[in-house]
C-alpha atoms as a PDB file:
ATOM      1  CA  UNK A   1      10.942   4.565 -17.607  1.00  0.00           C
ATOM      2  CA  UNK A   2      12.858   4.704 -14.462  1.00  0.00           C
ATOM      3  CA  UNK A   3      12.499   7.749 -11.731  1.00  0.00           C
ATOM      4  CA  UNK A   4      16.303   8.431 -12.224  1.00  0.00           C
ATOM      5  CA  UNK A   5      15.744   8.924 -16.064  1.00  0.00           C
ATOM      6  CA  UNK A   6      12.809  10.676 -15.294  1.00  0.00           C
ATOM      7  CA  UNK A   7      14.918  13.308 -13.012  1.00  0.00           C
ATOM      8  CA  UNK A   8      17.550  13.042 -15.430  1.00  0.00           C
ATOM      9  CA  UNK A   9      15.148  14.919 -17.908  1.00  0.00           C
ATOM     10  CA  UNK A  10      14.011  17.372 -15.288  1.00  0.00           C
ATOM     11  CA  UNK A  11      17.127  18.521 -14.691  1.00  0.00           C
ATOM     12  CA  UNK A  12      17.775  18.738 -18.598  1.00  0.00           C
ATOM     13  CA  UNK A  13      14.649  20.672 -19.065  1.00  0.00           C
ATOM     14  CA  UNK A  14      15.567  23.171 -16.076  1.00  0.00           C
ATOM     15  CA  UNK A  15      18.888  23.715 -17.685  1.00  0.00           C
ATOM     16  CA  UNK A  16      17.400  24.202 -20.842  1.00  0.00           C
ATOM     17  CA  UNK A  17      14.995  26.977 -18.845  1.00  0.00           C
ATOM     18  CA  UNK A  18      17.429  28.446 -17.433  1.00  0.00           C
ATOM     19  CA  UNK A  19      20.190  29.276 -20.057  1.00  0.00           C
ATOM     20  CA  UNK A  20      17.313  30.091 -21.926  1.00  0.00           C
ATOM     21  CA  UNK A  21      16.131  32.973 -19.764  1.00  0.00           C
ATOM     22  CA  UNK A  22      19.782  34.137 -18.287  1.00  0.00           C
ATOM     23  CA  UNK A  23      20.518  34.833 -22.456  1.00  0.00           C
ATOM     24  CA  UNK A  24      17.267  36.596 -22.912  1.00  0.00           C
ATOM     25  CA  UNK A  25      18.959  38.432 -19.773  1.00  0.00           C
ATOM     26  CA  UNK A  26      21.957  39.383 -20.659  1.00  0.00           C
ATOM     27  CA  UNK A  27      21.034  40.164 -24.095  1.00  0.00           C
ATOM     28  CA  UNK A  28      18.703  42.785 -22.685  1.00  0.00           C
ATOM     29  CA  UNK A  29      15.682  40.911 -24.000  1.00  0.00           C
ATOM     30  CA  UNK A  30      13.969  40.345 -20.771  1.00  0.00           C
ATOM     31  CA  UNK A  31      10.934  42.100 -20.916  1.00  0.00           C
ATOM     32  CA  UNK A  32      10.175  39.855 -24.289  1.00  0.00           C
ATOM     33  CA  UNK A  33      10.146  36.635 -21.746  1.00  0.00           C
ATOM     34  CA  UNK A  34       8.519  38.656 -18.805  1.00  0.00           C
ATOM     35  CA  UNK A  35       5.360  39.339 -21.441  1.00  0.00           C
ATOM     36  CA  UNK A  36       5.434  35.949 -22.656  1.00  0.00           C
ATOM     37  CA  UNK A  37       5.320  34.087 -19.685  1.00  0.00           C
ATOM     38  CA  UNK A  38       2.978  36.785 -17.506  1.00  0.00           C
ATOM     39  CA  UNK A  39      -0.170  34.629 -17.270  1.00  0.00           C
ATOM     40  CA  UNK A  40       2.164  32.169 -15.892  1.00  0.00           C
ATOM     41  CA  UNK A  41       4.826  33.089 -14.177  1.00  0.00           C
ATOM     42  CA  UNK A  42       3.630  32.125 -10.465  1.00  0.00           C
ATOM     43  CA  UNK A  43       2.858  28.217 -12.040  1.00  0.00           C
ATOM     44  CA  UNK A  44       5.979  28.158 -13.169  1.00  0.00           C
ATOM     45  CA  UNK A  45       7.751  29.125 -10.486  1.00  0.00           C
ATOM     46  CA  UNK A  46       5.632  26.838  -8.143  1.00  0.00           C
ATOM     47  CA  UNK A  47       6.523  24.125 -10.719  1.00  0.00           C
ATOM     48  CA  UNK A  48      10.220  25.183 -10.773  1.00  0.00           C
ATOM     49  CA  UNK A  49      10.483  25.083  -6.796  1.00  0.00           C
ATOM     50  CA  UNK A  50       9.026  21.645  -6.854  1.00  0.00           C
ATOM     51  CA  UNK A  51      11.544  20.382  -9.641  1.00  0.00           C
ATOM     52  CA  UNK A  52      14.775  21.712  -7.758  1.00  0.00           C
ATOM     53  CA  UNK A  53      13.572  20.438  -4.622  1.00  0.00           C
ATOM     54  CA  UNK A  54      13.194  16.868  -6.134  1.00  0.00           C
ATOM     55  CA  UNK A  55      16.376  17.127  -7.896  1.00  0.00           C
ATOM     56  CA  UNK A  56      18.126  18.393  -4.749  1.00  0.00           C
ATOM     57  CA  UNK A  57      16.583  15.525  -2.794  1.00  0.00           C
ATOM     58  CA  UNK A  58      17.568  13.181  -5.184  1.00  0.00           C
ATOM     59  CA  UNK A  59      20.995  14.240  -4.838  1.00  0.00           C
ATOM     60  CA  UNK A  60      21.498  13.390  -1.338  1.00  0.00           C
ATOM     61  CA  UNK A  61      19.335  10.412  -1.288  1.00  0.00           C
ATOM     62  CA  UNK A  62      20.871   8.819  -4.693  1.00  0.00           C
ATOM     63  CA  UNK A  63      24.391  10.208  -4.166  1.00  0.00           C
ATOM     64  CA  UNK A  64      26.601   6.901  -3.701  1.00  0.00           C
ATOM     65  CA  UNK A  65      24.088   5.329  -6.593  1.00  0.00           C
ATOM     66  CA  UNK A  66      24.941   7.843  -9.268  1.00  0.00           C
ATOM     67  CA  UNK A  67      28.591   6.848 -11.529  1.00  0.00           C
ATOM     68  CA  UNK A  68      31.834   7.916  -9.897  1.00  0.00           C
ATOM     69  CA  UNK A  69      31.986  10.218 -13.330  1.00  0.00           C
ATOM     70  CA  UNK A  70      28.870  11.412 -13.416  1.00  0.00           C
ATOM     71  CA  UNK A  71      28.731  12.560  -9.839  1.00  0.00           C
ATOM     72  CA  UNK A  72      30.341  16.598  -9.939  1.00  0.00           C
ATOM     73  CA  UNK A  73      28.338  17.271 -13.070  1.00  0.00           C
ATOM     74  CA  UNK A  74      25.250  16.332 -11.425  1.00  0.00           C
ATOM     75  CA  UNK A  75      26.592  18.688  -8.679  1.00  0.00           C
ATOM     76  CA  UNK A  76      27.306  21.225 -10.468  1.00  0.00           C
ATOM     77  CA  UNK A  77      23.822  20.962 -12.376  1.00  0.00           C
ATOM     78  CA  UNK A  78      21.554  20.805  -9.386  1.00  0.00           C
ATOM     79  CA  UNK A  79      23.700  23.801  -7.997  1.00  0.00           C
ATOM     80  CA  UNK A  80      22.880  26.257 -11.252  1.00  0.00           C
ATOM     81  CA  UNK A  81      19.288  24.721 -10.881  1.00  0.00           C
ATOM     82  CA  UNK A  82      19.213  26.014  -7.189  1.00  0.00           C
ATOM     83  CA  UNK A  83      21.039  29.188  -8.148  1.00  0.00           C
ATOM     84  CA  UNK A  84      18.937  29.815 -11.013  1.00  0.00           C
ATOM     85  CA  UNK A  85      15.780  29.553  -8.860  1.00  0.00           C
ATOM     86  CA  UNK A  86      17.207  32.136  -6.260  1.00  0.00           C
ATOM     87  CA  UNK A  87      17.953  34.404  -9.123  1.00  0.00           C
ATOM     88  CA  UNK A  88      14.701  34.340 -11.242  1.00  0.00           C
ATOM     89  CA  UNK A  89      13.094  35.030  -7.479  1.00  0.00           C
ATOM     90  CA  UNK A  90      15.323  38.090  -6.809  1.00  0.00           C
ATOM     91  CA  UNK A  91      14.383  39.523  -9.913  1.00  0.00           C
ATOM     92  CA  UNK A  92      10.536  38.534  -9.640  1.00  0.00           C
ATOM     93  CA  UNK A  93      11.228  40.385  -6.222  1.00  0.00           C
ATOM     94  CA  UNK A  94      12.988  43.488  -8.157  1.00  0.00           C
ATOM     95  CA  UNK A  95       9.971  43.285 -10.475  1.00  0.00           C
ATOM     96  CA  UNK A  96       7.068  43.321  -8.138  1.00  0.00           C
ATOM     97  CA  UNK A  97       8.380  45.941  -5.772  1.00  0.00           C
ATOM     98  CA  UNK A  98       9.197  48.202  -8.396  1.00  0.00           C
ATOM     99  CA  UNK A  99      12.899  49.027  -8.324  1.00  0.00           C
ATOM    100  CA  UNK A 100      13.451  47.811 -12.279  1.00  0.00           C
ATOM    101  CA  UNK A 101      10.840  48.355 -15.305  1.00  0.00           C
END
């Protein structure tokens, strides 16, 4: 299997993650995911970080390589990856310090 299959998957499996948790979000549900994924929570974000920061580098570094008509959605994806990250921090943040149940 090929490293740009492999990332291809990554960035399927993030996507996956995070639609996954911005429903259980908006649907008010979030405390159901916070208890579920308690234990680990800091792996998982650890893992995230490295995932967007290989998809992100692959971006830049595999940019000319990737189809003409695949290149905005790949944009696009690693962009919601990134934003998701800096999201499911801010509310980690919002968490820890208090300021939400």
């Amino acid at each position: 299997m090929s490293p740009a299959r492999i990332l291809s998957g990554i960035l399927a499996i993030l996507l996956a993650y995070n639609s996954a948790f911005f429903a259980l979000h908006l649907t008010g549900r979030s405390r159901m995911w916070k208890d579920a994924l308690n234990d680990l929570q800091t792996t998982l974000i650890i893992m995230e970080l490295m995932a967007v920061a290989a998809l992100f580098v692959d971006l830049v570094v595999r940019y000319d390589n990737i189809p003409k008509a695949w290149q905005t959605p790949r944009v696009i994806a690693v962009g919601l990856c990134v934003a998701g990250l800096l999201f499911k921090w801010f509310i980690l943040y919002l968490h820890l310090s208090y300021l939400v149940d």
